[in-house]
PDB file of N, CA and C in Angstrom:
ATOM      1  N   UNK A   1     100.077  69.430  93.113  1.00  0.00           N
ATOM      2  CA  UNK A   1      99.188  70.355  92.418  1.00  0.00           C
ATOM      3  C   UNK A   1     100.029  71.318  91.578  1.00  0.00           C
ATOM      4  N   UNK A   2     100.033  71.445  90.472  1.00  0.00           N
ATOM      5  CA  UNK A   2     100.502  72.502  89.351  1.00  0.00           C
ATOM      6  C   UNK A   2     100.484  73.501  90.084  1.00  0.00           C
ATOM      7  N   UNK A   3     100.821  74.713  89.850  1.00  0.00           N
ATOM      8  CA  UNK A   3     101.431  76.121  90.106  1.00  0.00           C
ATOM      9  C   UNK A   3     100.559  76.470  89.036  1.00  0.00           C
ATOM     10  N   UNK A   4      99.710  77.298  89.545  1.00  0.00           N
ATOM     11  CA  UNK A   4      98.620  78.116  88.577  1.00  0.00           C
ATOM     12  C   UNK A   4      99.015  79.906  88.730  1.00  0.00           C
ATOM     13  N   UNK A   5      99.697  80.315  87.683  1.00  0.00           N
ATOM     14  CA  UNK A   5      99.916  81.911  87.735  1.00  0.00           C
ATOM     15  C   UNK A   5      98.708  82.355  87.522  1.00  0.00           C
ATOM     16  N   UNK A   6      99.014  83.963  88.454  1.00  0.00           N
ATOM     17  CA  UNK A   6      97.318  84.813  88.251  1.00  0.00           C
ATOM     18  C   UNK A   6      97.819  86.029  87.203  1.00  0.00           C
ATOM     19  N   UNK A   7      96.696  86.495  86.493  1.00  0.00           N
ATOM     20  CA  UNK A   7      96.912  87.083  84.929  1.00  0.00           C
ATOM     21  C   UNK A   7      97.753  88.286  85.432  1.00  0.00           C
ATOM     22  N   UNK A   8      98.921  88.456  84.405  1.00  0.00           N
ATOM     23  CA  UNK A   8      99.598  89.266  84.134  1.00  0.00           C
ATOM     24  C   UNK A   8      99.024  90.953  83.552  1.00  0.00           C
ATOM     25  N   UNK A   9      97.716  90.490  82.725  1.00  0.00           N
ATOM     26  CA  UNK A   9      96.741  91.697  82.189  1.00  0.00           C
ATOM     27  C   UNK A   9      96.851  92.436  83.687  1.00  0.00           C
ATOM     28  N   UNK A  10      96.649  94.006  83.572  1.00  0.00           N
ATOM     29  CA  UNK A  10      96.196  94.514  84.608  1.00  0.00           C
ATOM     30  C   UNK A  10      94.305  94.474  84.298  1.00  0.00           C
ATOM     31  N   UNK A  11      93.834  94.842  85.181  1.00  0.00           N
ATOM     32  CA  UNK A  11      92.049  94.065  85.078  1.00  0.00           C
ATOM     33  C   UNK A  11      91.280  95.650  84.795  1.00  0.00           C
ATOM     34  N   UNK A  12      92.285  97.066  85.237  1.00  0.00           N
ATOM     35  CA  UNK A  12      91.772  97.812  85.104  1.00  0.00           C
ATOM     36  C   UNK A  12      90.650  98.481  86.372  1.00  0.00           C
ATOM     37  N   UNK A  13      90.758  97.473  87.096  1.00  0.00           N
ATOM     38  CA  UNK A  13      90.115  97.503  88.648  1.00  0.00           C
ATOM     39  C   UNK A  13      88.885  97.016  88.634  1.00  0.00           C
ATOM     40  N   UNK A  14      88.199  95.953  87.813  1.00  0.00           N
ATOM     41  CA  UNK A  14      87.670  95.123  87.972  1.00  0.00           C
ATOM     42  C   UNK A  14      88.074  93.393  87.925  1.00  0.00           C
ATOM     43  N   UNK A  15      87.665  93.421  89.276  1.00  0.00           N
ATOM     44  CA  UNK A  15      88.107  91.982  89.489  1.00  0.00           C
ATOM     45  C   UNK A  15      86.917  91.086  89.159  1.00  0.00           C
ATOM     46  N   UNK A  16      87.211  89.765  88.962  1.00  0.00           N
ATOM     47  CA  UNK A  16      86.448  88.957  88.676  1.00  0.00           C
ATOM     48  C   UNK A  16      85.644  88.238  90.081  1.00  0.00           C
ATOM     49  N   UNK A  17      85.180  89.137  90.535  1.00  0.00           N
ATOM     50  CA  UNK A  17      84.742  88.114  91.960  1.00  0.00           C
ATOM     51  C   UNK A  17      84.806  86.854  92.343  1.00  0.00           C
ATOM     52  N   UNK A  18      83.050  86.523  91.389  1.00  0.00           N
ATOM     53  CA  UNK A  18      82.802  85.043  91.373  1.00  0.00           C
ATOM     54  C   UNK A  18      84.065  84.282  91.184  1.00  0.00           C
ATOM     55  N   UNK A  19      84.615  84.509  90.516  1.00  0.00           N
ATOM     56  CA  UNK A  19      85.861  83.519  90.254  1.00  0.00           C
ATOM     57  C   UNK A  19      86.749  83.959  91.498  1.00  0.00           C
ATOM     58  N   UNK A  20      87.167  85.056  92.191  1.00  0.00           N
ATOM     59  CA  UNK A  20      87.993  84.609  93.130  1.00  0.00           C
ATOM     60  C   UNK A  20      87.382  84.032  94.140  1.00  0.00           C
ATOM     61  N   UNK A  21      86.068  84.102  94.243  1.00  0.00           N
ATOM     62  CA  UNK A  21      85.549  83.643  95.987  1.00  0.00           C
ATOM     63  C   UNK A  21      85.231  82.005  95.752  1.00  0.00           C
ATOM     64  N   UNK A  22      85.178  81.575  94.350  1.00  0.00           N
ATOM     65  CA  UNK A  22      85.390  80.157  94.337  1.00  0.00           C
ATOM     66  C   UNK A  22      86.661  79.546  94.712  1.00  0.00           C
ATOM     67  N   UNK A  23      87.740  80.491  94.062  1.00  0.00           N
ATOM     68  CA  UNK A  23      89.396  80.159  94.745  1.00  0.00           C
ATOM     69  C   UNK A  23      89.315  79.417  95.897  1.00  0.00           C
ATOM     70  N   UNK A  24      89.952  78.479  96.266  1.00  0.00           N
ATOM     71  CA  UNK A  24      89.922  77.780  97.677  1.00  0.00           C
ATOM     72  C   UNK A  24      91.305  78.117  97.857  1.00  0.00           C
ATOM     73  N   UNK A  25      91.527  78.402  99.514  1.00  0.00           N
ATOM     74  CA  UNK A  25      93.069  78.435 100.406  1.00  0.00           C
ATOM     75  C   UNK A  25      94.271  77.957  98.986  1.00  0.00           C
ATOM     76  N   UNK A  26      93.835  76.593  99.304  1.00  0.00           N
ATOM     77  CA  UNK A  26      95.017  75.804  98.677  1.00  0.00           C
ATOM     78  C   UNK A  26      95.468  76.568  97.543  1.00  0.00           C
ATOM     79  N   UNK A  27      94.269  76.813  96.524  1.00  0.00           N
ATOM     80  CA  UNK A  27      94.636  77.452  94.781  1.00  0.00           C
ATOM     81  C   UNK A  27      95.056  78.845  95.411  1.00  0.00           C
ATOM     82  N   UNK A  28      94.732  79.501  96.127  1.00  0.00           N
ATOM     83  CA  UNK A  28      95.495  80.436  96.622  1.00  0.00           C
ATOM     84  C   UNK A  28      96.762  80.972  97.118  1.00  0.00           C
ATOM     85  N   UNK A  29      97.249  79.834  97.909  1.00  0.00           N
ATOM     86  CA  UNK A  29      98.327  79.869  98.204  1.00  0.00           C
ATOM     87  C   UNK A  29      99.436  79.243  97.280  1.00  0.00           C
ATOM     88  N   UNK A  30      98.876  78.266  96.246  1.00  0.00           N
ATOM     89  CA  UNK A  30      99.307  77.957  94.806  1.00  0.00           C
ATOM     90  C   UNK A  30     100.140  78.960  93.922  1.00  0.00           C
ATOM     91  N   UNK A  31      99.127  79.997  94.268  1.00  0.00           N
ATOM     92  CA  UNK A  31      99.257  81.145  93.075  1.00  0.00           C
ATOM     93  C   UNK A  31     100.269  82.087  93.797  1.00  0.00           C
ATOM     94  N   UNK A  32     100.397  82.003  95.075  1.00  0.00           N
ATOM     95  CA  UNK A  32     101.589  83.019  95.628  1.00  0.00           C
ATOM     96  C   UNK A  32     102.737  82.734  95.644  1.00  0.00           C
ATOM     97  N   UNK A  33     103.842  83.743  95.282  1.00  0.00           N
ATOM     98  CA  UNK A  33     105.096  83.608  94.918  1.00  0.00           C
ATOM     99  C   UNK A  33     105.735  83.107  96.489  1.00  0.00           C
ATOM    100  N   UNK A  34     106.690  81.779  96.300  1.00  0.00           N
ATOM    101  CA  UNK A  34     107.352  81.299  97.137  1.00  0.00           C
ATOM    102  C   UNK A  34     108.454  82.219  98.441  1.00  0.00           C
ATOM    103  N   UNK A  35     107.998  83.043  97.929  1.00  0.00           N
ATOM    104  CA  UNK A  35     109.614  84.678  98.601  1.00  0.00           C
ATOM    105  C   UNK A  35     108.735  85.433  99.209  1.00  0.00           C
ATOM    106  N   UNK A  36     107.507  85.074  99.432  1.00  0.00           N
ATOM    107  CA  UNK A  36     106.500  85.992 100.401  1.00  0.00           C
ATOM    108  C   UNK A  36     106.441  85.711 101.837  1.00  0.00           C
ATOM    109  N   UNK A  37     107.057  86.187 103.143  1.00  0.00           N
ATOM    110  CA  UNK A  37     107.188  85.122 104.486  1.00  0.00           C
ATOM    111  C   UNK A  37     106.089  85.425 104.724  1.00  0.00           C
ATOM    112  N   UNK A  38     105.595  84.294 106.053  1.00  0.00           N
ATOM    113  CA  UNK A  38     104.425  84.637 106.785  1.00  0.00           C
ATOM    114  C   UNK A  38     104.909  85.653 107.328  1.00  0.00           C
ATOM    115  N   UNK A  39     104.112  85.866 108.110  1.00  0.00           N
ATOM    116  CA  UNK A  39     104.486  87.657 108.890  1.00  0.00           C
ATOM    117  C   UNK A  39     103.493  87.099 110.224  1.00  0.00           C
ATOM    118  N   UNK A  40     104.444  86.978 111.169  1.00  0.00           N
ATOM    119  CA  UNK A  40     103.823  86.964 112.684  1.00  0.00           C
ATOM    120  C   UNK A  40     103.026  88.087 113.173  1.00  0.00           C
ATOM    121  N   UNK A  41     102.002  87.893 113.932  1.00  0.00           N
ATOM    122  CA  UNK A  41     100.814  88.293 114.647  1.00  0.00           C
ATOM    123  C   UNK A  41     101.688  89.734 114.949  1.00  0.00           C
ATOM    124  N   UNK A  42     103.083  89.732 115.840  1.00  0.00           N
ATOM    125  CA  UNK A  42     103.614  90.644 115.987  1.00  0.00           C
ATOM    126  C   UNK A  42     103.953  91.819 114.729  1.00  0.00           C
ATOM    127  N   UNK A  43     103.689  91.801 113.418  1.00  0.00           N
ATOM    128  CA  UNK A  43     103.991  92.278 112.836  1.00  0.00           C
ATOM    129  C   UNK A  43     102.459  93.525 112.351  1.00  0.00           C
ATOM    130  N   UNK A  44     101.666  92.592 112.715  1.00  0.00           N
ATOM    131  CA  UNK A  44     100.500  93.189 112.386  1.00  0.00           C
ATOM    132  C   UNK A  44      99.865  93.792 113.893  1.00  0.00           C
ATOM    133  N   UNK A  45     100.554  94.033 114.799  1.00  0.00           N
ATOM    134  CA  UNK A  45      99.948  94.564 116.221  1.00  0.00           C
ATOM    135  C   UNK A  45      99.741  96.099 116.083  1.00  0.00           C
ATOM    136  N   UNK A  46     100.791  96.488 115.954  1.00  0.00           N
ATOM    137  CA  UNK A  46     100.541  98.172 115.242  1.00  0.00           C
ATOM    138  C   UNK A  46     100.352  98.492 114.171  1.00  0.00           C
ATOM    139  N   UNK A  47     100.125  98.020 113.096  1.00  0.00           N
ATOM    140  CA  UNK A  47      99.324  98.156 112.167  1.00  0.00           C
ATOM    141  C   UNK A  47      98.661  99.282 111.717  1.00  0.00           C
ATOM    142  N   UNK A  48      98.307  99.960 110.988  1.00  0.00           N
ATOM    143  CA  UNK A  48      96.774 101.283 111.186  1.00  0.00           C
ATOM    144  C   UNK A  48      96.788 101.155 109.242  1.00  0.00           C
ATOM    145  N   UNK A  49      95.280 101.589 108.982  1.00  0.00           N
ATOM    146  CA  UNK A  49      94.517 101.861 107.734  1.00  0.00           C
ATOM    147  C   UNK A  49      95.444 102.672 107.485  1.00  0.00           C
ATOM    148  N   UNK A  50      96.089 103.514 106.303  1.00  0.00           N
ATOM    149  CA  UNK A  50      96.395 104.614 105.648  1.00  0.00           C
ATOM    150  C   UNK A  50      95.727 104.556 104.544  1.00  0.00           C
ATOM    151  N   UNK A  51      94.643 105.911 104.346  1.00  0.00           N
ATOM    152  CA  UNK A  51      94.484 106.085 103.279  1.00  0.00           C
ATOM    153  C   UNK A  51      94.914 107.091 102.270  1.00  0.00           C
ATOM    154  N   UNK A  52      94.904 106.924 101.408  1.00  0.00           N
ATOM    155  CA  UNK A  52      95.730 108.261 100.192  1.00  0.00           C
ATOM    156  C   UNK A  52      94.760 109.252 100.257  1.00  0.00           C
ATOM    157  N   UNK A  53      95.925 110.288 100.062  1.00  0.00           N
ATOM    158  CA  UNK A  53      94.736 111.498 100.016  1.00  0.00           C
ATOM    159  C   UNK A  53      94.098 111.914  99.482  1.00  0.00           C
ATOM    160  N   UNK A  54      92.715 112.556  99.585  1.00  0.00           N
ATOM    161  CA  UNK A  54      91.506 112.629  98.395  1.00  0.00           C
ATOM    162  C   UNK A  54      92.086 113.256  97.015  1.00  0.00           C
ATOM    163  N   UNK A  55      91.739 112.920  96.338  1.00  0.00           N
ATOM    164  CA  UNK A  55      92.069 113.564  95.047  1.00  0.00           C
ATOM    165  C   UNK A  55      90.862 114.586  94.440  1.00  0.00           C
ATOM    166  N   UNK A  56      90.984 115.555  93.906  1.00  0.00           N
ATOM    167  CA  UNK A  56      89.314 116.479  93.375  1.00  0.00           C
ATOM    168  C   UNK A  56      89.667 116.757  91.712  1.00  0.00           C
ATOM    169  N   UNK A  57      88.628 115.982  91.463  1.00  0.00           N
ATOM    170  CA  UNK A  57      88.831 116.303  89.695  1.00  0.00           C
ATOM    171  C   UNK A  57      88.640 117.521  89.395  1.00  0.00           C
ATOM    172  N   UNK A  58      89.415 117.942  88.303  1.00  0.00           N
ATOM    173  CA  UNK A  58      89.020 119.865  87.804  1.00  0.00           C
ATOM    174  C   UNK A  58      89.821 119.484  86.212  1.00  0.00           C
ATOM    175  N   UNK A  59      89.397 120.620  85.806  1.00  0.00           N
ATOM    176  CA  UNK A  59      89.608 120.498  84.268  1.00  0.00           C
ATOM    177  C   UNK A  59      91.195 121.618  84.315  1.00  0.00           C
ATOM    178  N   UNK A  60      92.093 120.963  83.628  1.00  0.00           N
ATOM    179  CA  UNK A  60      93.062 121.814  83.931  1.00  0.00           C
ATOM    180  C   UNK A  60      93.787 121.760  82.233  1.00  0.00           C
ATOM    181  N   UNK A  61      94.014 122.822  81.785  1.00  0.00           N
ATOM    182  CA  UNK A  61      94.686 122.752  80.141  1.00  0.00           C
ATOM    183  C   UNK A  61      96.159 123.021  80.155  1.00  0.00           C
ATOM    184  N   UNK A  62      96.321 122.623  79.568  1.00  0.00           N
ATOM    185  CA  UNK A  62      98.100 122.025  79.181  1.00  0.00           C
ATOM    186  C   UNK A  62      98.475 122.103  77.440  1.00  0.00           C
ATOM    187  N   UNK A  63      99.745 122.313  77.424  1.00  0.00           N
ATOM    188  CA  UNK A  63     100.193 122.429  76.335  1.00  0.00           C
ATOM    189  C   UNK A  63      99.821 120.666  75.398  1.00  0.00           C
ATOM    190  N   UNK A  64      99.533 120.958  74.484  1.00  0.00           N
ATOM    191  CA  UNK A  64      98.910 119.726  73.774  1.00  0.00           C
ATOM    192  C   UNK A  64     100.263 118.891  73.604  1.00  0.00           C
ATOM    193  N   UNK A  65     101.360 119.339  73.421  1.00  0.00           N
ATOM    194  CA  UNK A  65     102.298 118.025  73.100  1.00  0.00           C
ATOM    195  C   UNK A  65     102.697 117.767  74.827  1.00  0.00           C
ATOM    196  N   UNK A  66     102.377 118.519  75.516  1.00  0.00           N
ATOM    197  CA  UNK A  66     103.032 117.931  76.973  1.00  0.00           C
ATOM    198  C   UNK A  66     101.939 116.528  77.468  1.00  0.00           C
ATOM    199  N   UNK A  67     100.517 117.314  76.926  1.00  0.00           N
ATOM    200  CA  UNK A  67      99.693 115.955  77.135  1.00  0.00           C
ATOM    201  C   UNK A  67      99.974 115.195  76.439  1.00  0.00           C
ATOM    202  N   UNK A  68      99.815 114.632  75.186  1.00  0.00           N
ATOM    203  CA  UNK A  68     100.248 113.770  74.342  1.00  0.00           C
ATOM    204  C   UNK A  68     101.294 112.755  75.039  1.00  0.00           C
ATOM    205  N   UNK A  69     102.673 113.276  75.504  1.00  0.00           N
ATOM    206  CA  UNK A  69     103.711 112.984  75.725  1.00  0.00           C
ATOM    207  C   UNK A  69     103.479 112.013  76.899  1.00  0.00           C
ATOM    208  N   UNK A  70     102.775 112.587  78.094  1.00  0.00           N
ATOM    209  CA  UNK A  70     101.799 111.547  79.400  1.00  0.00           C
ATOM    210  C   UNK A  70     101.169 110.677  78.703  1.00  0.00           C
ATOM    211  N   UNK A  71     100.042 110.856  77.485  1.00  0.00           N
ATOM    212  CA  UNK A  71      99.267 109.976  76.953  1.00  0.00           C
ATOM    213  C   UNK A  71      99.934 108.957  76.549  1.00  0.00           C
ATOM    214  N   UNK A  72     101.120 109.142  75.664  1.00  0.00           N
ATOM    215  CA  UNK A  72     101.892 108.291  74.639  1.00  0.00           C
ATOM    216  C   UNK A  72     102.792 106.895  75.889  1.00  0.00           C
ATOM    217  N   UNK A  73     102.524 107.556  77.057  1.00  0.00           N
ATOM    218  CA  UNK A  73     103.638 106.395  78.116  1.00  0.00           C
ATOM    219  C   UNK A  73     102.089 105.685  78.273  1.00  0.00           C
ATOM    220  N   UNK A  74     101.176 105.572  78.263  1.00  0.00           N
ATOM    221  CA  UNK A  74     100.083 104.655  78.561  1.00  0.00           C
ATOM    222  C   UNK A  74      99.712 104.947  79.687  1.00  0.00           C
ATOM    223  N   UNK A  75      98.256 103.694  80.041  1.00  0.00           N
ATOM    224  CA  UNK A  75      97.226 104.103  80.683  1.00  0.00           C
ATOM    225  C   UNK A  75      97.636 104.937  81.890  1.00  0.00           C
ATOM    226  N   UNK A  76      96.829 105.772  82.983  1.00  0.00           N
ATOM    227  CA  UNK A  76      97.265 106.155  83.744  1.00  0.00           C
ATOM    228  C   UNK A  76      98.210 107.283  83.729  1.00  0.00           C
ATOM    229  N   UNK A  77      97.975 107.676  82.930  1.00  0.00           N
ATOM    230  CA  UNK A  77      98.841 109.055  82.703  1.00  0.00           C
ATOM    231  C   UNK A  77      98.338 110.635  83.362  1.00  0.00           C
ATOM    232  N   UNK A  78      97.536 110.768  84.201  1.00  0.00           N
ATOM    233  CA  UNK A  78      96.384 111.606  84.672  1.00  0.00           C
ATOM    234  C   UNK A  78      97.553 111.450  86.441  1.00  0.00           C
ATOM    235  N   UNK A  79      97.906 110.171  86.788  1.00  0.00           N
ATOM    236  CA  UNK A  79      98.374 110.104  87.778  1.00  0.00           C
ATOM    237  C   UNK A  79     100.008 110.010  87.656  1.00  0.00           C
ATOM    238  N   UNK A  80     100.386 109.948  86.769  1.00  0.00           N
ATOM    239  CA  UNK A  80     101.868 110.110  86.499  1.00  0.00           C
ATOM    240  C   UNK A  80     101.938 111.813  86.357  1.00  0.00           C
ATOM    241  N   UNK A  81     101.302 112.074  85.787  1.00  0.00           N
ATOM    242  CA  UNK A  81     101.261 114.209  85.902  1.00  0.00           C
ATOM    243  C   UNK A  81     101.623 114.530  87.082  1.00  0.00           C
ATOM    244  N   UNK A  82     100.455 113.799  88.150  1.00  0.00           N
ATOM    245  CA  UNK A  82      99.597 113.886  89.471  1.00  0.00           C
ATOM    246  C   UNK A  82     101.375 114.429  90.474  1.00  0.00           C
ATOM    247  N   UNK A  83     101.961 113.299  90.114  1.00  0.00           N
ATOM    248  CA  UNK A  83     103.367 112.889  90.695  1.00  0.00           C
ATOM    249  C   UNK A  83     104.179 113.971  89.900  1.00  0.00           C
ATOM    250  N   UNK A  84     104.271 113.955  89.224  1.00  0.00           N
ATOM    251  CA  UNK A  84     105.164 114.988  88.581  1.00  0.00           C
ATOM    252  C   UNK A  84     104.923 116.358  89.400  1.00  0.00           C
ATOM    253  N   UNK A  85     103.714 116.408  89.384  1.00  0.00           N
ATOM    254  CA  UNK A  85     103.709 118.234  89.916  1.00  0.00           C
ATOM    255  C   UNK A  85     103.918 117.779  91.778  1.00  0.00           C
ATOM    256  N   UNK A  86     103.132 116.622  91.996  1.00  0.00           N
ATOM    257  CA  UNK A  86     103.688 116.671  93.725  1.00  0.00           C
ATOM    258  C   UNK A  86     105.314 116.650  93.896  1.00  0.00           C
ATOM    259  N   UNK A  87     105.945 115.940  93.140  1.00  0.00           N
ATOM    260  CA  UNK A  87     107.218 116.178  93.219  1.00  0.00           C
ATOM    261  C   UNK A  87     107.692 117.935  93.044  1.00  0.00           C
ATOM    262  N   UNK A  88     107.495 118.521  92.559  1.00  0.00           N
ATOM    263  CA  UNK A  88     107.363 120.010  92.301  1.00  0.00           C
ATOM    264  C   UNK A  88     107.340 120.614  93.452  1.00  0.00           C
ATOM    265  N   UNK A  89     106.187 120.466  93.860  1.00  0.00           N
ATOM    266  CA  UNK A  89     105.405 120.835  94.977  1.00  0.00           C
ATOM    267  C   UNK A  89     106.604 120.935  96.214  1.00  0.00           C
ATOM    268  N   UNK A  90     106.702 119.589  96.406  1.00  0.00           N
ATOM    269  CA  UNK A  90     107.922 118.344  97.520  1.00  0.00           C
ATOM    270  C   UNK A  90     109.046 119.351  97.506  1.00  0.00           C
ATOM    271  N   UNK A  91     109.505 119.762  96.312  1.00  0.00           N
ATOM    272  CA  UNK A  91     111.133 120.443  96.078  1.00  0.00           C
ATOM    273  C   UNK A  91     110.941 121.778  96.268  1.00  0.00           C
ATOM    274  N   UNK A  92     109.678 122.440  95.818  1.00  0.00           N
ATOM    275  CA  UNK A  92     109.338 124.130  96.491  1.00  0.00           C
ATOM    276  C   UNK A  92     109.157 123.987  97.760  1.00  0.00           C
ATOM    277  N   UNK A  93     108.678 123.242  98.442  1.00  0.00           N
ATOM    278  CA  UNK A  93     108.263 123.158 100.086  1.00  0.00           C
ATOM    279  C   UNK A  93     109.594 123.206 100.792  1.00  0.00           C
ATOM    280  N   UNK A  94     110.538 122.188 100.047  1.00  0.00           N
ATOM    281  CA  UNK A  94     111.964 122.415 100.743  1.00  0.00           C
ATOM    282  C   UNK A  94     112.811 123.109 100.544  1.00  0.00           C
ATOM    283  N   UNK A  95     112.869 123.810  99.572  1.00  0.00           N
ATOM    284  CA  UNK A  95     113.074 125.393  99.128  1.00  0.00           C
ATOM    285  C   UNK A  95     113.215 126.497 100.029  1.00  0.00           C
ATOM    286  N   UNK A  96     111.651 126.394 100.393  1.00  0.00           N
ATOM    287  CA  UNK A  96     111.014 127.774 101.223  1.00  0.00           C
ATOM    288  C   UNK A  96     111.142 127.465 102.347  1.00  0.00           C
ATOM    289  N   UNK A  97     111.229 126.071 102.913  1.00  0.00           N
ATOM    290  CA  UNK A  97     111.262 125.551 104.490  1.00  0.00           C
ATOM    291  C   UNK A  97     112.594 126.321 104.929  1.00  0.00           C
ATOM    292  N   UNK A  98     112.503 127.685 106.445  1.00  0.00           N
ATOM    293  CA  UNK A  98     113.652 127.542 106.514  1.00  0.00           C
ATOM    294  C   UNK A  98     114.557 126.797 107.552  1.00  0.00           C
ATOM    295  N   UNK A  99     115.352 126.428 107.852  1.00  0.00           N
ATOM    296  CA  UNK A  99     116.500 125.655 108.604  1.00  0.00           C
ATOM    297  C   UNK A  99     116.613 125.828 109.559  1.00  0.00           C
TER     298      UNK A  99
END
């Protein structure tokens, strides 16, 4: 069976359902890169959900070329900020933490 690659496009976070739940095992495991191991039962025993932490939209203003500058690296630039200031955040916390 050919080696069928899955699209390189990012989808933008819509997936195509219908088309994956027709996928069968086989075309599935087709499409996965050979350097992926199984992972024994033991690997998944402790396990737990993590989810990211809520995010709360607010309107926040910024110097127009600093936005631009996020805009101009492409999509997703709202969460590259996001990181920028948690990193901020990360380096004042260890700052003030004392020893």
């Amino acid at each position: 069976m050919p080696r069928k690659s899955l699209p390189t496009k990012p989808s933008r976070g819509k997936a195509d359902l219908p088309r994956l739940r027709r996928l069968s095992d086989r075309a599935i495991a087709a499409s996965a890169p050979d350097e992926l191991p199984v992972l024994p039962d033991s690997f998944w025993r402790n396990a737990r959900v993590v989810t990211p932490p809520a995010k709360r939209a607010i309107s926040l203003r910024l110097d127009e070329d600093v936005l631009e500058w996020f805009r101009a690296a492409g999509p997703r630039y709202q969460t590259r900020i996001n990181a920028v200031l948690r990193s901020y955040v990360e380096a004042e916390r260890r700052i003030m933490t004392p020893r």
